[in-house]
Protein backbone atom coordinates (compact mmCIF):
# COMPACT_ATOMS: atom_id res chain seq x y z
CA UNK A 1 136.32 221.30 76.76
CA UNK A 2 136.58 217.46 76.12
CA UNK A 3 138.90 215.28 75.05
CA UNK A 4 137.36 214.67 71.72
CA UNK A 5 136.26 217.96 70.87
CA UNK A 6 139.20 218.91 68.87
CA UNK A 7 138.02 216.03 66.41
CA UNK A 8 134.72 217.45 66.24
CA UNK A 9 136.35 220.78 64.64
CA UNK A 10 138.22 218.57 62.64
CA UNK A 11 135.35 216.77 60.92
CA UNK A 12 132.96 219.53 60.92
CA UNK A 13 135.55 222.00 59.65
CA UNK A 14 136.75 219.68 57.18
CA UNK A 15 132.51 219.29 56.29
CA UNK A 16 132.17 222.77 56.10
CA UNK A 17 134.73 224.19 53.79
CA UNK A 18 133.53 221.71 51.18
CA UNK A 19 129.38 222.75 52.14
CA UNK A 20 130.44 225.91 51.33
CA UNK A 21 132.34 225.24 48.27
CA UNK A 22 129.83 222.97 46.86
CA UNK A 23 126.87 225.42 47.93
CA UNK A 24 127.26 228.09 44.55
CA UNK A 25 127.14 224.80 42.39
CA UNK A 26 124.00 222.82 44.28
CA UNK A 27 122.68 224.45 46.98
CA UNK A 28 122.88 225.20 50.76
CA UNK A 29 120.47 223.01 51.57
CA UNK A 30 120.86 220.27 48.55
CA UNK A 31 121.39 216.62 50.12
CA UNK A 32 123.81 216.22 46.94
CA UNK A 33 125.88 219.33 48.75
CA UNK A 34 126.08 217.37 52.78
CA UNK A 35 126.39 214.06 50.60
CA UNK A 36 129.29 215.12 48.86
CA UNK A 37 130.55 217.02 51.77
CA UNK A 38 130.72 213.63 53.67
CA UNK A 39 132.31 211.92 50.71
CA UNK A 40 135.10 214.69 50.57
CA UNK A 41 136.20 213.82 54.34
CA UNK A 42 136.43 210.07 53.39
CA UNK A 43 138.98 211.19 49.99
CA UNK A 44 141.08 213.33 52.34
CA UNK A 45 141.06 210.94 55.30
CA UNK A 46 142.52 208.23 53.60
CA UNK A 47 144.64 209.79 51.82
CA UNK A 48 146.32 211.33 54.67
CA UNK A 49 145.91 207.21 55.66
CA UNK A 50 147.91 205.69 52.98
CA UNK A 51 151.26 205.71 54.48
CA UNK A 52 150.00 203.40 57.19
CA UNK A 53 148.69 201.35 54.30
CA UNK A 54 151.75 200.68 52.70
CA UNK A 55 152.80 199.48 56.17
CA UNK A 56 149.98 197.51 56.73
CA UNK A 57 150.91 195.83 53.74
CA UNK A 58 154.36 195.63 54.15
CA UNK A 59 153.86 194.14 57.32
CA UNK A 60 151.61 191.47 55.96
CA UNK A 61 154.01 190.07 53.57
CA UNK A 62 156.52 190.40 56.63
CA UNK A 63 154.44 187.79 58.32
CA UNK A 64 153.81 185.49 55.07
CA UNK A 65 157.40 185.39 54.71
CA UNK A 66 157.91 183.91 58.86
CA UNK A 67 154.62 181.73 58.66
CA UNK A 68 157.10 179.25 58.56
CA UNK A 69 159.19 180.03 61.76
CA UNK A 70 155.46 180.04 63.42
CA UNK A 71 154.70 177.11 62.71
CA UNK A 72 157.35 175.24 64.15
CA UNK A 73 156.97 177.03 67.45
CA UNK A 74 153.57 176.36 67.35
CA UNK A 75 154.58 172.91 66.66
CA UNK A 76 157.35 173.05 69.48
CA UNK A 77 154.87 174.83 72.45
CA UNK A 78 151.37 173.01 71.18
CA UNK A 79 151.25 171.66 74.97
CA UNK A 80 151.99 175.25 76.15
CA UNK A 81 150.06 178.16 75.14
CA UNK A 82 151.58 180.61 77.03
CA UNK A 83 155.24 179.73 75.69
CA UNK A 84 154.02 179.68 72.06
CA UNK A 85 152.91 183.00 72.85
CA UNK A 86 155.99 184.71 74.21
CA UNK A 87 157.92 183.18 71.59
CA UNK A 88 155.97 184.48 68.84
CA UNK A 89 155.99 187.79 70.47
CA UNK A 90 159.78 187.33 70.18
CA UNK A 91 159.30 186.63 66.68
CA UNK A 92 157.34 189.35 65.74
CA UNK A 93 160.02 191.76 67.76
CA UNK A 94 162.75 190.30 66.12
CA UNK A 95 161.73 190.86 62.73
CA UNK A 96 159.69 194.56 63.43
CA UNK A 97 156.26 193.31 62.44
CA UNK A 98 152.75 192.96 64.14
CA UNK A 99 149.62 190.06 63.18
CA UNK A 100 147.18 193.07 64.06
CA UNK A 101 148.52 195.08 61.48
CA UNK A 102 145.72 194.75 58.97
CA UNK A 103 143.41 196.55 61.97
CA UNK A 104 145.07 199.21 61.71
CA UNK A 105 143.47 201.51 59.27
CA UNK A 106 140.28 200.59 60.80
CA UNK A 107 141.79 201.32 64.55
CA UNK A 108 143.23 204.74 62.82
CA UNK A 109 139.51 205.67 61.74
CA UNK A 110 137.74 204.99 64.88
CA UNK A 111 138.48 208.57 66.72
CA UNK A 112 137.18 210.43 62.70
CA UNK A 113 134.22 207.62 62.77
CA UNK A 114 132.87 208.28 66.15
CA UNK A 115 133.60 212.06 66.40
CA UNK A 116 130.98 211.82 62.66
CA UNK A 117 128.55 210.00 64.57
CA UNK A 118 128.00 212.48 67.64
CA UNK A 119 128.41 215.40 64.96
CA UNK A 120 125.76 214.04 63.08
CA UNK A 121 123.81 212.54 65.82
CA UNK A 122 123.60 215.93 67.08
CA UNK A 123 122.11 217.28 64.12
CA UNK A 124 119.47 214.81 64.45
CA UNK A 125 117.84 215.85 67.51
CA UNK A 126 115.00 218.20 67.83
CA UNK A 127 116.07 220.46 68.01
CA UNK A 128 119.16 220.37 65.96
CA UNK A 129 122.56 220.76 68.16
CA UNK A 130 125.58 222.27 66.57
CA UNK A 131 129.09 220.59 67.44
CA UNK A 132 132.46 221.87 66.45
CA UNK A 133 132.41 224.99 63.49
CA UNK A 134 128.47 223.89 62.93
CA UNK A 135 126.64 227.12 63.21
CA UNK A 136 122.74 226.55 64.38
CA UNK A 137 122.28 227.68 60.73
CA UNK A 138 124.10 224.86 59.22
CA UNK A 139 122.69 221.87 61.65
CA UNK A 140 119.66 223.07 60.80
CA UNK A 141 120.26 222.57 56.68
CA UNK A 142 122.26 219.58 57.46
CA UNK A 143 119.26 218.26 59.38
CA UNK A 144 117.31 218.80 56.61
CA UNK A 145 119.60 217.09 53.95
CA UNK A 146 118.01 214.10 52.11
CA UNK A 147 120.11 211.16 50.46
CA UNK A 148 117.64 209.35 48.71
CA UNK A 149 115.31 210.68 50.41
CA UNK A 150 116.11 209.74 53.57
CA UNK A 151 117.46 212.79 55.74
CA UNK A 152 121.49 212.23 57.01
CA UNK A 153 121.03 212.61 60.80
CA UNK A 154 118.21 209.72 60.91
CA UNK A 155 119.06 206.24 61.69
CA UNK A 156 117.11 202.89 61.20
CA UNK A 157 115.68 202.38 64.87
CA UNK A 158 115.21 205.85 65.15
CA UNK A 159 113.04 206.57 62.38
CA UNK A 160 109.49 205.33 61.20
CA UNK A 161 109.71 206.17 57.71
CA UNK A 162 109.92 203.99 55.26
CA UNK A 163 111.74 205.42 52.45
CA UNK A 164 115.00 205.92 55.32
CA UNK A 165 114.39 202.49 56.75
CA UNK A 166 115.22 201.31 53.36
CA UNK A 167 118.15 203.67 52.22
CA UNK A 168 119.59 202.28 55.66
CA UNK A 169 119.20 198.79 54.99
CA UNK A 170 120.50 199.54 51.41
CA UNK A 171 124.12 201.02 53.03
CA UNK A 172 124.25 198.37 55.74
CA UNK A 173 123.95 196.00 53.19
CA UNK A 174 126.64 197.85 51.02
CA UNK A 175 128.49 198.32 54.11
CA UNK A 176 128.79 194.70 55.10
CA UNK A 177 129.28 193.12 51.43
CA UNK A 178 132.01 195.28 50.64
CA UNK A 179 133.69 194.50 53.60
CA UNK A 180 133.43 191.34 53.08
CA UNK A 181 134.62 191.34 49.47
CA UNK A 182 137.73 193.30 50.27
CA UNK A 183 138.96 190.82 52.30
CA UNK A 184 138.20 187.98 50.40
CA UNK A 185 139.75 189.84 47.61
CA UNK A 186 142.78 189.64 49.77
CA UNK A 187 142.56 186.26 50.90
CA UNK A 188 142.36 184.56 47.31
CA UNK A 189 144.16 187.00 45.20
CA UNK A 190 147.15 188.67 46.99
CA UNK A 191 148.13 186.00 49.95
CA UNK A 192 150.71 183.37 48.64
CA UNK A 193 149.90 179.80 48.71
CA UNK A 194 150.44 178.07 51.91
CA UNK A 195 150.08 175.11 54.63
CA UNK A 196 146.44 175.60 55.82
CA UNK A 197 146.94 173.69 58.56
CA UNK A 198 147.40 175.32 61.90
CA UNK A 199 148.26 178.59 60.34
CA UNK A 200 147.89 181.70 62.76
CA UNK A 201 147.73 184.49 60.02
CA UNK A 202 145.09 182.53 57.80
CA UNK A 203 142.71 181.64 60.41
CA UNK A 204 142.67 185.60 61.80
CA UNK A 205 142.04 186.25 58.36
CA UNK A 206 139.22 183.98 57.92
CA UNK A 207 137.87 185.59 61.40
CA UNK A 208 138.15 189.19 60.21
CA UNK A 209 136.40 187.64 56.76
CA UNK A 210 133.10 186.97 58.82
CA UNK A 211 133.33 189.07 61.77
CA UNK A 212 133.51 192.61 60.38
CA UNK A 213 130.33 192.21 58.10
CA UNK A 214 128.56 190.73 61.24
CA UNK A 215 129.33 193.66 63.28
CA UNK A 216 129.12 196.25 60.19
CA UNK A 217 125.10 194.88 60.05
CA UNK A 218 124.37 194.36 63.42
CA UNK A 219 125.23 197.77 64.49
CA UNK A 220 124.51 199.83 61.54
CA UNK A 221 121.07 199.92 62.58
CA UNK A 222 121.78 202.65 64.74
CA UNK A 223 124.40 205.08 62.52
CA UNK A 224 123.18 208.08 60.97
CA UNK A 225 122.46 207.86 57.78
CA UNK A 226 125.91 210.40 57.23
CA UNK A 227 127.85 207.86 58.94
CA UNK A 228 126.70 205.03 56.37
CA UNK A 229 127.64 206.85 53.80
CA UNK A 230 130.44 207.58 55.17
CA UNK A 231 131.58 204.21 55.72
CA UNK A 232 130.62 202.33 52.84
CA UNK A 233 132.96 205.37 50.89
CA UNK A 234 135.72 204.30 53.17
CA UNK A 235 135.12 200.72 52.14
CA UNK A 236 134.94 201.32 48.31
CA UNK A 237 137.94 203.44 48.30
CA UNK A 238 139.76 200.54 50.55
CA UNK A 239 138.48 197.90 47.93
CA UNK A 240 139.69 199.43 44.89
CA UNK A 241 142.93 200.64 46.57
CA UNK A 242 143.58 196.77 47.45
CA UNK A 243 142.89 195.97 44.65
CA UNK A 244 145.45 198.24 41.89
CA UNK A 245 147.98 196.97 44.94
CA UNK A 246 147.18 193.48 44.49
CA UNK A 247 146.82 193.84 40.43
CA UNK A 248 150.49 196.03 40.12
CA UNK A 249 152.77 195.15 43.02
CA UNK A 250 151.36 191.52 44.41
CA UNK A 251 153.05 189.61 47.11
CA UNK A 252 155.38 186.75 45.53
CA UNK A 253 154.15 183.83 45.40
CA UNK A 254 150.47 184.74 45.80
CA UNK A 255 147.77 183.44 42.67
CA UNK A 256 147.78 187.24 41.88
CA UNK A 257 151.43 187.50 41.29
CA UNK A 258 151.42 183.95 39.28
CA UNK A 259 149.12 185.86 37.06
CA UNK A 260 151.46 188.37 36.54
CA UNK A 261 154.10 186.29 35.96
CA UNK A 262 152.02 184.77 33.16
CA UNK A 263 151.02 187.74 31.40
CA UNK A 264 154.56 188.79 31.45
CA UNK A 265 155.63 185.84 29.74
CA UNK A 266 152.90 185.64 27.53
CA UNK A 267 153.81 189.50 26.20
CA UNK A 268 157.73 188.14 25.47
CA UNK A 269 157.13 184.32 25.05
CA UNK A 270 160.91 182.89 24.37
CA UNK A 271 162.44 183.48 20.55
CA UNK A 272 163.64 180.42 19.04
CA UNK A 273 167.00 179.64 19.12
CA UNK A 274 168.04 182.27 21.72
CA UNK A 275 169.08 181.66 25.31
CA UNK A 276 168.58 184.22 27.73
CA UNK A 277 167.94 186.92 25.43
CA UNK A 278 171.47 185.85 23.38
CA UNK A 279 171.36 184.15 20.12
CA UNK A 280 173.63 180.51 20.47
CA UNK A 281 177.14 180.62 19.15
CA UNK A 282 177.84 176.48 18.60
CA UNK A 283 176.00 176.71 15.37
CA UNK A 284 176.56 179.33 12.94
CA UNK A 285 173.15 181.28 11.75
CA UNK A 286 172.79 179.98 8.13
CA UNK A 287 171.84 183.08 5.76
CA UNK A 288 167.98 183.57 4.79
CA UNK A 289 167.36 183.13 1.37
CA UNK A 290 170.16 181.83 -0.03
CA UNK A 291 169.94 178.14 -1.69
CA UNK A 292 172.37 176.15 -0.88
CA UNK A 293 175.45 175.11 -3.62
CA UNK A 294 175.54 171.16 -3.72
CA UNK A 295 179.25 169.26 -3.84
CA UNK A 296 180.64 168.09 -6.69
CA UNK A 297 181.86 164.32 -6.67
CA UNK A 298 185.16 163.71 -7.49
CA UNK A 299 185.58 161.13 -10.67
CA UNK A 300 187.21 157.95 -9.96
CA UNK A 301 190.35 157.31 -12.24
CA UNK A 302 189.52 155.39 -14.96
């Protein structure tokens, strides 16, 4: 038994109960069935994944808040590398956070991501091999599963039809633009303003901004169509899950929470003559319509 085959009853398991579920309603051997069988593992995954979320994201605004503190030791140690380093690490220690910590959904996924890949890269063979609670019935249907009409187990390189050669390139593409978007959406909307020079935290953001989406389209060519689908659900559901965060509960001080601010203000814009909610007390409220009696002159004595 290997290490990883206790993920590969996991995700095939997990596959399964939903096949079977979804088979009265579309069919056994119905790509919508396998499709949606995929998509369900994604929904639970990262659901069971959203505690470490909110700690990625807690984490994040951890290290907004200390960008300061970095930047004078990276001001103090710019001769020494290896000082600035162990002091950061102090930093970080000190004050319970990590800078890796938005990789860490992504790091969580790997094991569920490559354990889909051999299960479906199995099923692609000839003929089809069943991993985990995969029966030789099942491979065999899940083998023959179309999305689009491009069967789940094939992959770009290792297919010479044209119809999955182009579903491929459609999820790569997919893949690597939503990727990208995310954390864009992340970098403009939900990080507060600040000093762009020098700054640790922005410039591994701006690496993760272009280096994912390289390495999401240079090695999709070889996923399964499954896994494709697989992660460009994974990407959508990160994307919109950012985003409600970003849009309800944004970090202070970033453009999204200015936003906020502004809507909040423009819902109760400031009543006149009121301070703080209190109407002033060093001049009396005059009553509303009610004209007001002029003074009579006294007569001079004649």
């Amino acid at each position: 038994m290997g290490i990883l085959d206790p993920l590969y009853w996991v995700v095939s398991g997990v596959m399964v109960f939903i096949h079977r579920a979804l088979s009265p309603v579309f069919g056994e051997t119905s790509g919508v069935t396998w499709t949606l069988s995929i998509t369900g593992l994604v929904l639970l995954i990262r659901t069971l994944l959203i505690p470490l979320f909110v700690k990625q994201i807690k984490s994040q605004r951890a290290l907004t808040a200390l960008s300061p503190e970095m930047k004078k030791i990276q001001q103090k140690y710019k001769d020494d590398r290896q000082k600035q380093s162990e002091e950061l690490m102090k930093l970080y220690k000190t004050h319970k956070t990590n800078p890796l910590s938005s990789c860490f959904p992504i790091l969580a996924q790997a094991p569920i991501f490559f354990a889909l890949f051999t299960v479906l890269n199995g099923i692609g063979k000839n003929p089809p091999q069943a991993r985990g609670t995969f029966t030789p019935e099942l491979a065999q249907q899940a083998a023959e599963a179309k999305f689009l009409g491009a069967p789940i187990s094939e992959t770009f390189l290792g297919s010479g039809n044209l119809t999955t050669q182009i579903v491929t390139v459609f999820l790569i593409a997919l893949m690597s633009l939503t990727t990208f978007t995310t954390q864009r959406q992340l970098m403009v909307k939900g990080m507060p303003k600040m000093d762009t020079s020098n700054n640790m935290m922005l410039q591994q953001q701006k690496i993760l901004l272009y280096l994912f989406p390289i390495i999401f389209a240079v090695t999709g060519v070889n996923f399964p169509v499954g896994v494709l689908i697989y992660w460009s659900t994974t990407n959508l559901w990160t994307w919109g899950q950012q985003y409600y965060v970003i849009k309800r509960n944004p970090a202070p001080g970033s453009p999204a929470w200015e936003e906020l601010q502004k809507k909040k203000a423009a819902k109760n814009p400031p009543i006149e003559g009121e301070n703080n909610g209190s109407v002033a007390v060093d001049e009396p409220e005059k009553p509303k319509g009610q004209r007001q009696q002029p003074k009579k002159k006294k007569k001079k004595d004649k």
